[in-house]
N, C-alpha and C. Protein backbone atom coordinates (compact mmCIF):
# COMPACT_ATOMS: atom_id res chain seq x y z
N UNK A 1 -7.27 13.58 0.77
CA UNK A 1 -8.06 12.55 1.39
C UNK A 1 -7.15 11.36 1.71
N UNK A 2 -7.53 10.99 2.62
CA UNK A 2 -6.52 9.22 3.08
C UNK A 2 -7.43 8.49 3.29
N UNK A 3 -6.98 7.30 3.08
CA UNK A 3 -7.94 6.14 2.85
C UNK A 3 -6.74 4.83 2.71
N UNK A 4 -7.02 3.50 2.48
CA UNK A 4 -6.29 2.39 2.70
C UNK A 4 -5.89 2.59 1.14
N UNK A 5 -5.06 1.91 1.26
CA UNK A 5 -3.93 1.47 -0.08
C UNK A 5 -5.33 1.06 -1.07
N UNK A 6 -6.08 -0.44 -0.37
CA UNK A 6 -7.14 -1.30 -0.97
C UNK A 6 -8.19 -0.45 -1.58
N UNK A 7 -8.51 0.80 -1.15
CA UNK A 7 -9.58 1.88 -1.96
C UNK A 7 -8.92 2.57 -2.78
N UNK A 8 -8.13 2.15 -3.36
CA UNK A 8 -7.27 3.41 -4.75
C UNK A 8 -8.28 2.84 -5.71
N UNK A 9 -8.24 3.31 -6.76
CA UNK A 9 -8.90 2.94 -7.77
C UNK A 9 -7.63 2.53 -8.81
N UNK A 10 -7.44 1.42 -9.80
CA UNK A 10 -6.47 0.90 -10.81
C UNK A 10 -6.04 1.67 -11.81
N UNK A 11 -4.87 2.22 -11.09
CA UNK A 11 -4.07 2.86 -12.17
C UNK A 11 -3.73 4.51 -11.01
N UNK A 12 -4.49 4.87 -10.23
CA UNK A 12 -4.63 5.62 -9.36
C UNK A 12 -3.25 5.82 -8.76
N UNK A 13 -2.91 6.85 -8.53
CA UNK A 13 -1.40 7.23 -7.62
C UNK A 13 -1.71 8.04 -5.96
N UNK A 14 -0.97 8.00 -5.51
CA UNK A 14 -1.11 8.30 -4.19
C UNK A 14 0.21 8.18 -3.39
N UNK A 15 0.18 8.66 -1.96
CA UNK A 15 1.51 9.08 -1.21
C UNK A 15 1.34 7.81 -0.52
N UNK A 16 2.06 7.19 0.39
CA UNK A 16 1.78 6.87 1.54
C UNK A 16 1.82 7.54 2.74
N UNK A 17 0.82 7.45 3.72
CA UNK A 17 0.33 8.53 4.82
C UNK A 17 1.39 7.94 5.47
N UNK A 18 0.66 6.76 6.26
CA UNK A 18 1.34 5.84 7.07
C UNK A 18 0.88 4.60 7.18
N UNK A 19 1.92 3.67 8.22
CA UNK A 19 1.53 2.56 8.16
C UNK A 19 0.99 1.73 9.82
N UNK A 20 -0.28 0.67 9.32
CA UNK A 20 -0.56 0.72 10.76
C UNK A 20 0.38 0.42 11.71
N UNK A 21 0.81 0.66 12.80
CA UNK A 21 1.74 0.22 13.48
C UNK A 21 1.25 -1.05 15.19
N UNK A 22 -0.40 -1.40 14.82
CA UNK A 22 -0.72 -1.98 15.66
C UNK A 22 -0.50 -3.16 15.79
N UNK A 23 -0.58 -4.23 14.41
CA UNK A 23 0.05 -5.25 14.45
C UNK A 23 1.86 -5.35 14.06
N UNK A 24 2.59 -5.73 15.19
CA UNK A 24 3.78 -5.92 14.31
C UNK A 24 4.49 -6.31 13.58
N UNK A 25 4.12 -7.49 13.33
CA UNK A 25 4.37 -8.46 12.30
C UNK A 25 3.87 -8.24 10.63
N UNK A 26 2.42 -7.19 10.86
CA UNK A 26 2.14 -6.54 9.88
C UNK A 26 3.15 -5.62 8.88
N UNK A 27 3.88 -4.63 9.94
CA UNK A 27 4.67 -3.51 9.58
C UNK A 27 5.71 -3.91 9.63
N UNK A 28 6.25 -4.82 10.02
CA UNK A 28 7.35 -5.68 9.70
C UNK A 28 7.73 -5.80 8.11
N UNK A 29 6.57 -6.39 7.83
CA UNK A 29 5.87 -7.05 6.40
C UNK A 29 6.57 -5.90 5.39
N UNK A 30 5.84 -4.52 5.54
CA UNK A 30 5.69 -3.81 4.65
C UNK A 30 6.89 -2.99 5.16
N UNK A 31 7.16 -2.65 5.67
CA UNK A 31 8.46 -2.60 5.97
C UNK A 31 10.02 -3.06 5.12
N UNK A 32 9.88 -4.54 5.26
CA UNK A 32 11.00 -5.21 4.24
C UNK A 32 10.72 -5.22 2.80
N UNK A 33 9.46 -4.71 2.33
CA UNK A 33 9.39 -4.31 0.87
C UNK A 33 9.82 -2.89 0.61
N UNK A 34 10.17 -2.30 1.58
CA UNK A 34 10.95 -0.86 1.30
C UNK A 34 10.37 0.23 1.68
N UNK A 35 8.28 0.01 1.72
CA UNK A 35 7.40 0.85 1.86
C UNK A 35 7.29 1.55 2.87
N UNK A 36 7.83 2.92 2.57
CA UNK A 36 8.00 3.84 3.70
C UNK A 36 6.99 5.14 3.52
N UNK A 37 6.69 5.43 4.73
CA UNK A 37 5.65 7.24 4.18
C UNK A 37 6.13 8.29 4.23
N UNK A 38 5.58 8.65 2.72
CA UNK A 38 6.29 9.76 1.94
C UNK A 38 6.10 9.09 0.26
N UNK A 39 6.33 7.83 0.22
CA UNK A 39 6.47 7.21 -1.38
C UNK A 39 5.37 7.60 -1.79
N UNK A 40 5.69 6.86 -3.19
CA UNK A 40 4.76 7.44 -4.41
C UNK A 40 4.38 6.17 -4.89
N UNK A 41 3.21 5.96 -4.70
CA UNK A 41 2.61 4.14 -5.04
C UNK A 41 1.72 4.69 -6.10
N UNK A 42 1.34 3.07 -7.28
CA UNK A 42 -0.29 3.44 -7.93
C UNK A 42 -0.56 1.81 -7.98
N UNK A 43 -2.04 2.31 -7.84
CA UNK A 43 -2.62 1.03 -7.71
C UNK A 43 -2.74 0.47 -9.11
N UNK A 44 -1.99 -1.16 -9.21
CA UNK A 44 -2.32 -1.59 -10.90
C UNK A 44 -3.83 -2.04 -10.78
N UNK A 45 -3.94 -3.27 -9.56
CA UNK A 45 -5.15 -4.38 -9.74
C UNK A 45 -5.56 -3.87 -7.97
N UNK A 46 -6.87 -4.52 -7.65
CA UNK A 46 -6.97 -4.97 -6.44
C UNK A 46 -7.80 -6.25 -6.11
N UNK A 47 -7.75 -6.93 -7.24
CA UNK A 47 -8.10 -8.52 -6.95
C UNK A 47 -7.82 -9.27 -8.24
N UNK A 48 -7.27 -10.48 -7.64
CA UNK A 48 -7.97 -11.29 -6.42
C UNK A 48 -6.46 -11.07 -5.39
N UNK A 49 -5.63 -10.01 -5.73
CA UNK A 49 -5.01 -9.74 -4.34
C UNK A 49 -4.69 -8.05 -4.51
N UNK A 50 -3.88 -7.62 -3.84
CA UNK A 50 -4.05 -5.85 -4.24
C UNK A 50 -2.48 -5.78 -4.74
N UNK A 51 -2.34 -5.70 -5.80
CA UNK A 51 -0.79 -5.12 -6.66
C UNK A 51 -1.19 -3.95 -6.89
N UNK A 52 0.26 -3.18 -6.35
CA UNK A 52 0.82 -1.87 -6.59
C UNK A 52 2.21 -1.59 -7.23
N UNK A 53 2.23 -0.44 -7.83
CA UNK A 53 4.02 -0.30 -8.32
C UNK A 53 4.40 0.77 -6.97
N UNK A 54 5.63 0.58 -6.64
CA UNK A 54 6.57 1.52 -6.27
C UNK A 54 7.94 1.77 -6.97
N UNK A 55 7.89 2.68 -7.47
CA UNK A 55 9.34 2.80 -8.54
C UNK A 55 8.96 1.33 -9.66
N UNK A 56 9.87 1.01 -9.97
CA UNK A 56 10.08 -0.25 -11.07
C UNK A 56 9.36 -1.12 -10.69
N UNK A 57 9.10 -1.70 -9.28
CA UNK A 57 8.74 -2.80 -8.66
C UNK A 57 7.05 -2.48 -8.48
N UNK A 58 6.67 -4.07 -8.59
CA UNK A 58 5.31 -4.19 -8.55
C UNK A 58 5.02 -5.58 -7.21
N UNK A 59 4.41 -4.85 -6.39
CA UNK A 59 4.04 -5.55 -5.10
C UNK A 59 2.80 -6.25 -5.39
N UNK A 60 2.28 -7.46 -4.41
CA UNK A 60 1.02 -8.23 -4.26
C UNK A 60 0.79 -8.17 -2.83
N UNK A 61 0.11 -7.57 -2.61
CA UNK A 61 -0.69 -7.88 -1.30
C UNK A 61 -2.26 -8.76 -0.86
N UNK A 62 -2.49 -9.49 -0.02
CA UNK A 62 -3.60 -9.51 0.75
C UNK A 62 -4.37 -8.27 0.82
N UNK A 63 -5.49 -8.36 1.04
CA UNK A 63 -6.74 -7.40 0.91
C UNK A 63 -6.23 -6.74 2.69
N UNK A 64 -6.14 -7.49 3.49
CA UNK A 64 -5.73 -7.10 5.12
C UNK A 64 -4.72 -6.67 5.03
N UNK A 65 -3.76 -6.59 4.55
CA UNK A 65 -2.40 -6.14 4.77
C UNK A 65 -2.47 -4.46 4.10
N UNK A 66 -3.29 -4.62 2.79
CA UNK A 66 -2.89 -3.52 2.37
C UNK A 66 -3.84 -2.32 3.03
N UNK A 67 -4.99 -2.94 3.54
CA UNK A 67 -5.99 -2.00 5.01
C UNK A 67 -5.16 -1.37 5.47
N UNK A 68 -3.94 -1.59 5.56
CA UNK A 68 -3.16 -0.97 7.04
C UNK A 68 -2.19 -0.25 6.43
N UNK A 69 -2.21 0.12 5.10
CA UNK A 69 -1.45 1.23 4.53
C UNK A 69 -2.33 2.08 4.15
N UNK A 70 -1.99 3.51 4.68
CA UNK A 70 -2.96 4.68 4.96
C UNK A 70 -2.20 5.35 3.60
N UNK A 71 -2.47 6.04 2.17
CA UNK A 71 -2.29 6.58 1.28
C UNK A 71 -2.72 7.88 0.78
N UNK A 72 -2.76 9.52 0.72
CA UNK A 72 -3.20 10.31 0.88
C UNK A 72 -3.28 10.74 -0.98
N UNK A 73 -4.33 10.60 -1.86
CA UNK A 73 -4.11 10.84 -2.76
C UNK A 73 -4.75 12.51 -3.16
């Protein structure tokens, strides 16, 4: 199933599908944090912003930003 990054449930793992590529400045974004599709993300929290781990590192996103990462768990 794929669905946005923001619908994982906390603690939840998942791939990344892809990323939206409609805004660019968006994928820009996620982009320079390394987030490419194929990784292996899990969701820690998703408010009051959406943190995820990838490898060691633990990201914060906006609720909009992380919409636009498609995750296939």
């Amino acid at each position: 199933m794929i669905l946005p990054l923001c619908d994982l449930l906390p603690g939840q793992h998942a791939r990344v599908e892809s990323i939206d590529e409609e805004n660019r400045e968006d994928l820009r974004k996620v982009l320079t944090l390394g987030i490419l599709p194929g990784d292996e993300v899990e969701l820690i929290r998703r408010s009051p912003s959406v943190v995820f781990a990838h490898g060691a590192t633990q990201f914060a996103l906006d609720a909009r930003l992380a919409e636009r990462i498609r995750v296939e768990v």
